[in-house]
Each structure stands twice: as C-alpha cells, then as structure tokens.
C-alpha atoms as a PDB file:
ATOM      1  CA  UNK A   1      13.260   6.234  10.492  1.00  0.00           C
ATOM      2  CA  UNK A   2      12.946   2.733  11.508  1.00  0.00           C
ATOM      3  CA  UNK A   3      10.565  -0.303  11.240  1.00  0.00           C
ATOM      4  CA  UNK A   4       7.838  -0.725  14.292  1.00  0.00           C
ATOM      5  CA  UNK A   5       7.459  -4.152  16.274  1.00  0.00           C
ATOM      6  CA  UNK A   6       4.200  -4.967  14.740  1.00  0.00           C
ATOM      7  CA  UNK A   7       6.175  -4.471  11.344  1.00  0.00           C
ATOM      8  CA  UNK A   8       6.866  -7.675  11.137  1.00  0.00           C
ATOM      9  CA  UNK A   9       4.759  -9.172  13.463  1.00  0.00           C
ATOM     10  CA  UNK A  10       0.936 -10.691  11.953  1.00  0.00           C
ATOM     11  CA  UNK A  11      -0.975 -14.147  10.525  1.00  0.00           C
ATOM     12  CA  UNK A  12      -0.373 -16.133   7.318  1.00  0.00           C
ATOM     13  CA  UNK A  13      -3.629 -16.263   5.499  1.00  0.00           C
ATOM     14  CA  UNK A  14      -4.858 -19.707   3.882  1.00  0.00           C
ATOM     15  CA  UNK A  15      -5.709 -19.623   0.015  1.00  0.00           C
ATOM     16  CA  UNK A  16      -5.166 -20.288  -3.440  1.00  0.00           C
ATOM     17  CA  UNK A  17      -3.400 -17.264  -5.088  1.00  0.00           C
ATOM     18  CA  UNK A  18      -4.746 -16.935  -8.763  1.00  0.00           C
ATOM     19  CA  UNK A  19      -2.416 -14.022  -9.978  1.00  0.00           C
ATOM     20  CA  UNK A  20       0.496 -15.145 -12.049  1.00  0.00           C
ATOM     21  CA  UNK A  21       4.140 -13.487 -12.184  1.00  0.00           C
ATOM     22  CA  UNK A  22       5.523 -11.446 -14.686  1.00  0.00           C
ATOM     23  CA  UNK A  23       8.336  -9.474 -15.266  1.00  0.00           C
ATOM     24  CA  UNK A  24       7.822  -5.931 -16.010  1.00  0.00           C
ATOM     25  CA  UNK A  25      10.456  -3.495 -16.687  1.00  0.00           C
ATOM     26  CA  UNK A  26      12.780  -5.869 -15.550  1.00  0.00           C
ATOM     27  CA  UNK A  27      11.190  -6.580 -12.182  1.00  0.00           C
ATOM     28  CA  UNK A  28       9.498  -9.364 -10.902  1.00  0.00           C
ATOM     29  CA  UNK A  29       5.778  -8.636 -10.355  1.00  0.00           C
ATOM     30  CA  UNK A  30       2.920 -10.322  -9.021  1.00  0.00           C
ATOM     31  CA  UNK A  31      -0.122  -9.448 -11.555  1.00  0.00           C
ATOM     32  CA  UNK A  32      -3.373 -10.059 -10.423  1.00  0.00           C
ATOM     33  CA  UNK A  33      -5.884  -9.295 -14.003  1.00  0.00           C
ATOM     34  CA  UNK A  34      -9.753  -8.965 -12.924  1.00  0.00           C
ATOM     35  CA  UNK A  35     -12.360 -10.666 -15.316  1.00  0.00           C
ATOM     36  CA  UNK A  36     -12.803  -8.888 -18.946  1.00  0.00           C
ATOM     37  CA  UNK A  37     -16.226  -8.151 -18.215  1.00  0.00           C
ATOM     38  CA  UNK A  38     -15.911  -6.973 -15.158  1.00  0.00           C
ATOM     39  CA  UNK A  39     -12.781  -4.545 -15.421  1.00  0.00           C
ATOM     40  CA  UNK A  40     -13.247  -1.310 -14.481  1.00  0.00           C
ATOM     41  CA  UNK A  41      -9.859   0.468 -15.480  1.00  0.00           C
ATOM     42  CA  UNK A  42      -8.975  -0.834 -19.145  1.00  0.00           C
ATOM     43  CA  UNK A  43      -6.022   1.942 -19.386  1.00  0.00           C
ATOM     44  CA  UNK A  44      -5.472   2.236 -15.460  1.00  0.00           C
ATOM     45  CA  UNK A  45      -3.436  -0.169 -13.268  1.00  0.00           C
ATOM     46  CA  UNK A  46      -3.271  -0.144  -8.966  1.00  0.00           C
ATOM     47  CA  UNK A  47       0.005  -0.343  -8.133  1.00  0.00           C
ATOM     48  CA  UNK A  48       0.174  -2.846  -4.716  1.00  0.00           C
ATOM     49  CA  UNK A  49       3.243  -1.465  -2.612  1.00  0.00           C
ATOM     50  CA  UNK A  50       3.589  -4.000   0.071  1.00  0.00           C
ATOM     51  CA  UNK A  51       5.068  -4.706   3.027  1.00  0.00           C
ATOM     52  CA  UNK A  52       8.523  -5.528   4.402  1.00  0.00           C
ATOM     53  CA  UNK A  53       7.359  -9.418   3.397  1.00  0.00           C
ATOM     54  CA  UNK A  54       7.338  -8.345  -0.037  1.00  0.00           C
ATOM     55  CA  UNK A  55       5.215  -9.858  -2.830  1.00  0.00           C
ATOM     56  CA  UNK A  56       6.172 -12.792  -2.141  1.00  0.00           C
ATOM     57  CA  UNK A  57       4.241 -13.116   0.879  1.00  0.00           C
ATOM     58  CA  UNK A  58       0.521 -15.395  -0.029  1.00  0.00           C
ATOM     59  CA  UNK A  59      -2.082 -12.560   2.666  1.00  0.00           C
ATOM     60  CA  UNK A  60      -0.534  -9.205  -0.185  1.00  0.00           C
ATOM     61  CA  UNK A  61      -1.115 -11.780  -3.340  1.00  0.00           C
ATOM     62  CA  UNK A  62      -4.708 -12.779  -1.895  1.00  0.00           C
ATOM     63  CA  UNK A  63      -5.552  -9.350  -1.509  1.00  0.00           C
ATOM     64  CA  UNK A  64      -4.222  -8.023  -4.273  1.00  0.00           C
ATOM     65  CA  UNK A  65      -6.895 -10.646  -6.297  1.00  0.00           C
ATOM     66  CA  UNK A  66      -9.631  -8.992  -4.226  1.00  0.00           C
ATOM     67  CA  UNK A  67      -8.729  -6.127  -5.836  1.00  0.00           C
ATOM     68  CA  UNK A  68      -9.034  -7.503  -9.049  1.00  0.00           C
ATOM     69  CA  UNK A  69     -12.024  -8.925  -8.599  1.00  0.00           C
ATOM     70  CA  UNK A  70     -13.307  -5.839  -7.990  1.00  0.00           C
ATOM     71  CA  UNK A  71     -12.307  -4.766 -11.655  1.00  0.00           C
ATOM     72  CA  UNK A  72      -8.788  -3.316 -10.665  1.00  0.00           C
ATOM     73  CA  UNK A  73      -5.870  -4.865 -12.324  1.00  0.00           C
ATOM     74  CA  UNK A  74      -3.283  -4.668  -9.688  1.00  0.00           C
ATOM     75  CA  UNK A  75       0.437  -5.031  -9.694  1.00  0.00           C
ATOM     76  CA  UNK A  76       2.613  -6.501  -6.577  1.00  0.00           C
ATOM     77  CA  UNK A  77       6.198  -4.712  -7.097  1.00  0.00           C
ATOM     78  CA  UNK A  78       8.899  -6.779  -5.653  1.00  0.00           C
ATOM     79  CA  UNK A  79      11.146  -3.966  -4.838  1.00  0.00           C
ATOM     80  CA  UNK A  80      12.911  -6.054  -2.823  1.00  0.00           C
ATOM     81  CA  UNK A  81      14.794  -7.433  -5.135  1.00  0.00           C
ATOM     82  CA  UNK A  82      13.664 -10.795  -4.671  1.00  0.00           C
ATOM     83  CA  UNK A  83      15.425 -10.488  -0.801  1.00  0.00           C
ATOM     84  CA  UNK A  84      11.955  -9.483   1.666  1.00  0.00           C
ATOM     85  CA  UNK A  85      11.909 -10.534   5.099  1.00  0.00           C
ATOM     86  CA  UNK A  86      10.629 -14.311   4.584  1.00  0.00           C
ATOM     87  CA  UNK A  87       7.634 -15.318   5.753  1.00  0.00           C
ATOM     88  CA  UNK A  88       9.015 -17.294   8.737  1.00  0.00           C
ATOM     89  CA  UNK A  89       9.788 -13.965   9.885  1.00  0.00           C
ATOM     90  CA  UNK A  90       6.694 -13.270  11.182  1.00  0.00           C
ATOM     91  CA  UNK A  91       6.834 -16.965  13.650  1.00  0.00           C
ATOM     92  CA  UNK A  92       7.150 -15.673  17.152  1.00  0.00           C
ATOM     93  CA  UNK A  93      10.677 -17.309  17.620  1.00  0.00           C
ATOM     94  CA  UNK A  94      12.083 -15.898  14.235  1.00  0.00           C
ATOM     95  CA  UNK A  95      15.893 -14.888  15.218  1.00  0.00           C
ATOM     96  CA  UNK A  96      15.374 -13.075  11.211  1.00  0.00           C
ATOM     97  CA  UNK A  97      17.564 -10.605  11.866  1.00  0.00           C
ATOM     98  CA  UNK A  98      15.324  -7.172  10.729  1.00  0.00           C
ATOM     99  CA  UNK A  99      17.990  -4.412  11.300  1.00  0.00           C
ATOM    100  CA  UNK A 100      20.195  -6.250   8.926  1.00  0.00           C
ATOM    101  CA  UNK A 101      17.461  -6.259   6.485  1.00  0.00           C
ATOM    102  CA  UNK A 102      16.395  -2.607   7.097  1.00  0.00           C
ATOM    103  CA  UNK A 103      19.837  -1.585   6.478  1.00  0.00           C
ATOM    104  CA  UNK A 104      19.908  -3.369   2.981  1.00  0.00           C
ATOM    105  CA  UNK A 105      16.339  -1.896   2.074  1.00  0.00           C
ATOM    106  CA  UNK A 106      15.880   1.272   3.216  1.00  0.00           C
ATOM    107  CA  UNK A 107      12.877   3.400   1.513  1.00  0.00           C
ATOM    108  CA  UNK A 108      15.061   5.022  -0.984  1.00  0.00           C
ATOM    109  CA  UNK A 109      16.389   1.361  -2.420  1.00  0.00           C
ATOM    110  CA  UNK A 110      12.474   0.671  -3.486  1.00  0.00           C
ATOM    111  CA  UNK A 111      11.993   3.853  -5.808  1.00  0.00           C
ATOM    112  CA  UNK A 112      13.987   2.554  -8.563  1.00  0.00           C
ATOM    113  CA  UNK A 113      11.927  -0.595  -9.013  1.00  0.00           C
ATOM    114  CA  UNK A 114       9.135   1.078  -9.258  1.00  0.00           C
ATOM    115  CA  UNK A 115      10.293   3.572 -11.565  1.00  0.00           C
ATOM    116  CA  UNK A 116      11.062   0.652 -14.110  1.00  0.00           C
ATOM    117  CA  UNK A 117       7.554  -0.740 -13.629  1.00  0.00           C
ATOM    118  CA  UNK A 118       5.893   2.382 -14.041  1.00  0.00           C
ATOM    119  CA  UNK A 119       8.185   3.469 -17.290  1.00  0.00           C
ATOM    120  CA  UNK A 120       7.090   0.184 -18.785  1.00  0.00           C
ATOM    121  CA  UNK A 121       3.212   0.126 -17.983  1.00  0.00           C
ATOM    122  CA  UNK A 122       3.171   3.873 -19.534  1.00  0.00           C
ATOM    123  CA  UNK A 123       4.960   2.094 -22.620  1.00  0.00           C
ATOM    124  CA  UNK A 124       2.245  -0.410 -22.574  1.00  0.00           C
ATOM    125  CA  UNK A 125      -0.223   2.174 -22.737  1.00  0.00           C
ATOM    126  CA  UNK A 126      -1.571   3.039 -19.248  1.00  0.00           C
ATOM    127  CA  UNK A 127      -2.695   6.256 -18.659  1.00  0.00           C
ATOM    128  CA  UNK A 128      -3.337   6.125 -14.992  1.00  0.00           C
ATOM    129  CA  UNK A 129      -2.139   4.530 -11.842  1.00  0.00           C
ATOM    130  CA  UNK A 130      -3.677   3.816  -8.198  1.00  0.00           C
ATOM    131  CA  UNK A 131      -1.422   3.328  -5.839  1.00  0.00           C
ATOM    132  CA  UNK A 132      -2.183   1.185  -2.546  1.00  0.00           C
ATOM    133  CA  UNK A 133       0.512   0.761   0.358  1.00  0.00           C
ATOM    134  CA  UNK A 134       1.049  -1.016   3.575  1.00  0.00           C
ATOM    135  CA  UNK A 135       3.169  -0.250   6.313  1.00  0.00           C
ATOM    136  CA  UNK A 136       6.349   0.081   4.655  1.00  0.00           C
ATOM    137  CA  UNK A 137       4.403   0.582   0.976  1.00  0.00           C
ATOM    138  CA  UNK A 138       2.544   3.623   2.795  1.00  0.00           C
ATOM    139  CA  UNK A 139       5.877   5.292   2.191  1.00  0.00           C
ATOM    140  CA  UNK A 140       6.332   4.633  -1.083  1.00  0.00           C
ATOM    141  CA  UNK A 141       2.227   6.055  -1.743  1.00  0.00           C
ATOM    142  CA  UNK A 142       3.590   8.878  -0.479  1.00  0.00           C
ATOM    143  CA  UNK A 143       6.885   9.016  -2.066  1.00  0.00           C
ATOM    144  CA  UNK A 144       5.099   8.524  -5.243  1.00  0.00           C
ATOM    145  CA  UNK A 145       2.500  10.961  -4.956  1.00  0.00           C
ATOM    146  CA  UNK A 146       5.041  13.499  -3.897  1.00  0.00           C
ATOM    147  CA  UNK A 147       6.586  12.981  -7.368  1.00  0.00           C
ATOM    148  CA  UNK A 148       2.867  12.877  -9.117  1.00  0.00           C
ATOM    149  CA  UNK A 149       3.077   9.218 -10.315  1.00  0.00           C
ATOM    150  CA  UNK A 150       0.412   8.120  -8.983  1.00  0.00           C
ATOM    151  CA  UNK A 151      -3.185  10.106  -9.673  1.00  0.00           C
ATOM    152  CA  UNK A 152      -5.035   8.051  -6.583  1.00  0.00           C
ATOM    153  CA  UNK A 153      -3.303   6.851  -3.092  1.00  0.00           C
ATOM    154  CA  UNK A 154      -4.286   5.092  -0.441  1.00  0.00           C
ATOM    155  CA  UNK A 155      -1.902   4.404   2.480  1.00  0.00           C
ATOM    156  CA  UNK A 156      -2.586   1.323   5.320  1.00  0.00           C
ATOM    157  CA  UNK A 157      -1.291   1.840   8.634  1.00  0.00           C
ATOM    158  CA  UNK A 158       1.849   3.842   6.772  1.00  0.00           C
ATOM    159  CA  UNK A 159       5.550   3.154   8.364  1.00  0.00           C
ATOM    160  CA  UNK A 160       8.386   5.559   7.595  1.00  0.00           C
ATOM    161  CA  UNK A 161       6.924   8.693   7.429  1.00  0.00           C
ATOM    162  CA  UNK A 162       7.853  11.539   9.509  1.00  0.00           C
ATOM    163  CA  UNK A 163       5.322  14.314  10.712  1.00  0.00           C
ATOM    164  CA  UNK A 164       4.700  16.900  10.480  1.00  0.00           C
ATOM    165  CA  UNK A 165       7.158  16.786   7.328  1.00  0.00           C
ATOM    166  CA  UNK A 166       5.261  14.330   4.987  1.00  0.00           C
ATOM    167  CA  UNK A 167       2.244  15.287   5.427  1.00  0.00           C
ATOM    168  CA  UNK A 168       3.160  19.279   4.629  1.00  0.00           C
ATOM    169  CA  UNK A 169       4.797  18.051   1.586  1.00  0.00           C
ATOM    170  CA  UNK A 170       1.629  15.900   0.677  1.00  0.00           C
ATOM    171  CA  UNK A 171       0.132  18.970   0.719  1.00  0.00           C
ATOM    172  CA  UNK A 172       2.064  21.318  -0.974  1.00  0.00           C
ATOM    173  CA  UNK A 173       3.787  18.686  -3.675  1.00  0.00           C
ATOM    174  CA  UNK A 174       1.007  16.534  -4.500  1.00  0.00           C
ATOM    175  CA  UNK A 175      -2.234  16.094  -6.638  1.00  0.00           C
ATOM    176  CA  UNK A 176      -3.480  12.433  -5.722  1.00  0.00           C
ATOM    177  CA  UNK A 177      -6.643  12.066  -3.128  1.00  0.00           C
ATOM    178  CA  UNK A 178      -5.266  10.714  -0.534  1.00  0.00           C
ATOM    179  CA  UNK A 179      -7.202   8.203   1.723  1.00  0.00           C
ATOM    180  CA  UNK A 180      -5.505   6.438   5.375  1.00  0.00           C
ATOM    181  CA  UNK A 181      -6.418   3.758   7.091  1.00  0.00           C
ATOM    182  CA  UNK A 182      -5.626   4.060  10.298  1.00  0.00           C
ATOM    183  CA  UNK A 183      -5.785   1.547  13.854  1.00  0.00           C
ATOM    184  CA  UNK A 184      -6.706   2.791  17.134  1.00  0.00           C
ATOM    185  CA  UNK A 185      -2.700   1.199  18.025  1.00  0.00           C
ATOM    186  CA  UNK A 186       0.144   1.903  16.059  1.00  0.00           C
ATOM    187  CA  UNK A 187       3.382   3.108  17.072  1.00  0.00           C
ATOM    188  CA  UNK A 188       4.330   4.368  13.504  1.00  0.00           C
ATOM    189  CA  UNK A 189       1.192   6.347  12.452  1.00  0.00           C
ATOM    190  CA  UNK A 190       0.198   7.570  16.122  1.00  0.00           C
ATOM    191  CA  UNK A 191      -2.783   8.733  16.825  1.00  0.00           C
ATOM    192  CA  UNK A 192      -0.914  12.070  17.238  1.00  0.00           C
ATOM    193  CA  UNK A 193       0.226  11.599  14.012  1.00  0.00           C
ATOM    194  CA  UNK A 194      -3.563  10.725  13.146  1.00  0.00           C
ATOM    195  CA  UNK A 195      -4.639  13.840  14.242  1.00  0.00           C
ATOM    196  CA  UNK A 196      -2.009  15.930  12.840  1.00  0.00           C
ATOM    197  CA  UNK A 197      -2.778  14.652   8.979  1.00  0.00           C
ATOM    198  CA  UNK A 198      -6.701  15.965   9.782  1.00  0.00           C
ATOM    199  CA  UNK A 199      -6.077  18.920  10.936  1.00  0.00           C
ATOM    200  CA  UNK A 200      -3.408  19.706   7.932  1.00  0.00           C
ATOM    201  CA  UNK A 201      -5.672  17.595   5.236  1.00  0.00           C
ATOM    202  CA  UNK A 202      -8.814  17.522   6.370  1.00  0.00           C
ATOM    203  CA  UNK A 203     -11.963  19.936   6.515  1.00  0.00           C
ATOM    204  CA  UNK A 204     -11.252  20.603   2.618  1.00  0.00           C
ATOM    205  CA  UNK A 205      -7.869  21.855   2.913  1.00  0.00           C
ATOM    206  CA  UNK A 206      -6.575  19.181   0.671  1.00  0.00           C
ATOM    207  CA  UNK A 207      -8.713  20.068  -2.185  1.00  0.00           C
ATOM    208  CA  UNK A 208      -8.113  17.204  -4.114  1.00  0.00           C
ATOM    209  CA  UNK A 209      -9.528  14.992  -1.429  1.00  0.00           C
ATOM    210  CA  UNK A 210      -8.704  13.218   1.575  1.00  0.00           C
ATOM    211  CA  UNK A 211     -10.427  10.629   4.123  1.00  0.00           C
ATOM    212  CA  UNK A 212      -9.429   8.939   6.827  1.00  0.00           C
ATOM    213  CA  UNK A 213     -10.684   5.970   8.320  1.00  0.00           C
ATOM    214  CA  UNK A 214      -9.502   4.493  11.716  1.00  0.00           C
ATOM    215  CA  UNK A 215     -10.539   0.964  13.123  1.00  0.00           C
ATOM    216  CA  UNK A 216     -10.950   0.488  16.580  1.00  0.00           C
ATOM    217  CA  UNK A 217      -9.221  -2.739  18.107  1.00  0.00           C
ATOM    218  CA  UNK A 218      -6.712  -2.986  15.416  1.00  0.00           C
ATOM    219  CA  UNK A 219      -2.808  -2.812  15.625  1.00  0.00           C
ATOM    220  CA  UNK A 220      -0.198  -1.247  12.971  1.00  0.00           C
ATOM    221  CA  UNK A 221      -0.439  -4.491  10.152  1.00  0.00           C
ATOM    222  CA  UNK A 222      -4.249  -5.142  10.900  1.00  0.00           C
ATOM    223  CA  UNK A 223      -5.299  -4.476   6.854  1.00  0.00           C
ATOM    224  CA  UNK A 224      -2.836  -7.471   5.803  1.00  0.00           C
ATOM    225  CA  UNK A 225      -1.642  -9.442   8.124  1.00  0.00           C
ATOM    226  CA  UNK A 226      -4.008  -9.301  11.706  1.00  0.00           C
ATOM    227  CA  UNK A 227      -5.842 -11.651  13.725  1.00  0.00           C
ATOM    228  CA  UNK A 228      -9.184 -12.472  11.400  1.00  0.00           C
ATOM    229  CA  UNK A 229     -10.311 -14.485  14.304  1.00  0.00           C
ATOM    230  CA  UNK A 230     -10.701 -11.152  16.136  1.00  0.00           C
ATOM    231  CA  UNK A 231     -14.026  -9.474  15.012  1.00  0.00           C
ATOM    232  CA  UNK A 232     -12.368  -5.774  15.498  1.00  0.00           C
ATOM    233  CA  UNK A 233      -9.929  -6.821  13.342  1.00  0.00           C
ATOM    234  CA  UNK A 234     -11.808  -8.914  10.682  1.00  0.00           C
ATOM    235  CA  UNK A 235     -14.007  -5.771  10.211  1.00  0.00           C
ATOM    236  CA  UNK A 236     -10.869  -3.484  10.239  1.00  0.00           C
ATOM    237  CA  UNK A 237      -9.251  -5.160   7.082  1.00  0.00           C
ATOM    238  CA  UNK A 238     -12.638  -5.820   5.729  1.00  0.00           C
ATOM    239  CA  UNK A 239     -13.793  -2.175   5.407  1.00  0.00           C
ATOM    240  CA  UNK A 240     -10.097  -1.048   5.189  1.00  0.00           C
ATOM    241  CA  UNK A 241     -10.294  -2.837   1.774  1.00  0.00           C
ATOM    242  CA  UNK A 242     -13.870  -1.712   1.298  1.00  0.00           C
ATOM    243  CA  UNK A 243     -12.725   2.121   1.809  1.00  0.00           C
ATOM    244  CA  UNK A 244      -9.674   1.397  -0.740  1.00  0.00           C
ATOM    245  CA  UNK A 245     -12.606   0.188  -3.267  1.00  0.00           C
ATOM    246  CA  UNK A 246     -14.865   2.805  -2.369  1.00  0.00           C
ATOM    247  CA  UNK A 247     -11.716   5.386  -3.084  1.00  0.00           C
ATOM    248  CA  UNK A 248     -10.266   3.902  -6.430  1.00  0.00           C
ATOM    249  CA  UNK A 249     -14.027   4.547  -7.638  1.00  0.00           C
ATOM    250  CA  UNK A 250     -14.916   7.450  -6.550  1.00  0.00           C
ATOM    251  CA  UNK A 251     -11.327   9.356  -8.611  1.00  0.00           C
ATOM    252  CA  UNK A 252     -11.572   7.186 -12.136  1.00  0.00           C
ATOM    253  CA  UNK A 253      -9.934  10.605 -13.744  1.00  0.00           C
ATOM    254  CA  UNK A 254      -6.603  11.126 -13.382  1.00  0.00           C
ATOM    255  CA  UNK A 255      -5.545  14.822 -11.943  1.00  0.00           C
ATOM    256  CA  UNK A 256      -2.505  15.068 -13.565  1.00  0.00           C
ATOM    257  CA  UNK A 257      -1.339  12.677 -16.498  1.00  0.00           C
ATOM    258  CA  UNK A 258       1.538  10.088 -16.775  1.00  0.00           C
END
C-alpha cells in the first residue's frame, strides 16, 4: 500500500481556527468543543482522523469546528507524532520527500495514538465515539471499526485500503454504519473499488447501515483540501460534510459499547 499523487496534493484554506490543543492520553490533540446549548453528544466524542498533513494542518482544524458547531465535539489525533508532512508540502515545487515520510508512518504506527486517546476519553466518561477519516484517516475508520471502537464511521476519499479485503472484513468484523464519500477521480478508492463496496455493502447487506455518496468533478482530497473556487468541488466538500452530519445523526446509539 502506498500514498496516491493527489495525497498530498490540495489548497490551504483561510480562517481563524477556534479549537484549542490539549493533550489527551499523552497525545497532542486538536479539540474543537461545540456551544453548551447546542451539543448534541454530551457522553459521545467524533474522533477526526486526518490526513497525511496531520492536525496540524489549519483546512482539518477548520473543519473539524464545523463539526462542532454542529453539536459534535470532535477530536484531531496527531498520530503523527508531531512529524506530518508540513504544509509546504502541498506547494507545487515541494522537493518534501513523501516516501521517506511514508516509510516512518505507515498505517500501523497511527493505531497506538489513538488507542491512548480513546483509553483516556472512556476514562473521562464517554460512552460513544464517531469516527471521521480522510484519505489516509479513511484507514484508520476502518481499522477502528474492524476492532469495534468506533460505533459510527465515515470514511472521505479513503487511502490504504485494499479490496476486495477491507471491505469483506468490514463486513464480517464490524458493527459501525459505515458511510463513503467518494469522487468521480481517485486513484486510491477507484471507481472499481466504488462499485465493489456496493455490491458487498449495499442493497441491505450491511445491516447495520451503509451509504455512499460520490461527487462528480472531484479528485481523491476534494472533502479537505480541493479547489473551492471550483463549483463541483465546493459542492463536493460541502455535502460531503453535510452527509457526515446527516450520518452522525441519524446513529446517536451506539451498537456495541466502549
């Protein structure tokens, strides 16, 4: 498995990120804590699982304050160690050197970070978690709904994965409703690959639910770093994040437990 072109390609978003970081479980987070009146999820947290830019980078911090102003208290896990591609990376004449990177970070590295967060938010009390991914954090939606740590996913334009392997195992290991967001161009989630997750998922053969959506004109990235001054792709990260809403409310009970 390896990372995509488009991986690291994408636009740095303008904004003012209102989120503050904490450390939690001994790993630096990114906390983004919706209104008091308006949260929807007092003993559930979303669990943000970016990109190879990390938590560090401003467009997954921006978004991950959408979230919580929807009501969703949601948690940007540097499982990077503090070391994600910078955001330079993504300038056209970046000589960042990725394969070196990839080497140092490869899927497996990331699981331990999170395991610390999540041991800690279940000592804080949280009974449930969402779990939200992009590109390289689609695999770790699926790695942790493979492992039933997560009770709702949702998986962006997912990296990583292999198929028909994942998906078989997201069907047979795991309990979360699963929803994708998909781009009518991706090299990573094809839309062979597309097709394959319907026909195993779809049509109610996931019983605990699964949707995917698939934006035409967008590229592998579009739901967090594309072009916003393309309309196909302004309306491809808009409802992409609409659908993610949509999903996180339509499962608030958890099918299995923490």
């Amino acid at each position: 498995m390896s990372l995509c072109a488009n991986c690291v390609k994408g636009y740095l978003y303008e904004g003012t990120p209102t989120g503050k970081w904490e450390k939690i479980g001994g790993v630096d987070c990114y906390v983004a804590t919706p209104d008091p009146h308006k949260h929807l999820w007092p003993h559930k947290v979303v669990l943000y699982l970016p990109d190879v830019f990390g938590a560090q980078l401003i467009n997954s911090q921006l978004l991950a304050d959408n979230f919580a102003s929807q009501g969703f208290k949601t948690i940007v896990v540097d499982y990077f160690g503090g070391d994600p591609i910078p955001a330079d990376g993504l300038d056209p004449g970046s000589t960042f050197d990725t394969g070196a990177w990839f080497a140092r970070h490869p899927a497996e590295t990331a699981r331990p970070y999170l395991d610390s967060v999540i041991s800690a938010l279940k000592k804080q009390g949280i009974k449930e978690l969402g779990g939200t991914g992009y590109c390289y954090g689609g695999r770790m939606v699926f790695d942790l709904a493979f492992a039933n740590a997560i009770q709702v996913a949702v998986a962006s334009h997912p990296s990583l994965l292999q198929n028909p392997t994942d998906l078989n195992r997201y069907l047979n290991e795991s309990k979360a409703p699963l929803l994708i967001n998909s781009a009518e161009f991706d090299t990573s989630f094809t839309p062979e690959f597309q097709t394959k997750a319907d026909e195993l998922l779809g049509g109610g053969k996931f019983p605990p639910g699964y949707l995917r959506t698939f934006w035409p004109g967008c590229s592998h990235g579009f739901a967090v770093r594309g072009d916003l001054s393309d309309p196909l792709v302004k309306a491809g990260q808009e409802g992409a994040f609409k659908a993610a809403v949509d999903w996180f409310r339509a499962y608030p009970k958890a099918t299995t437990k923490l």
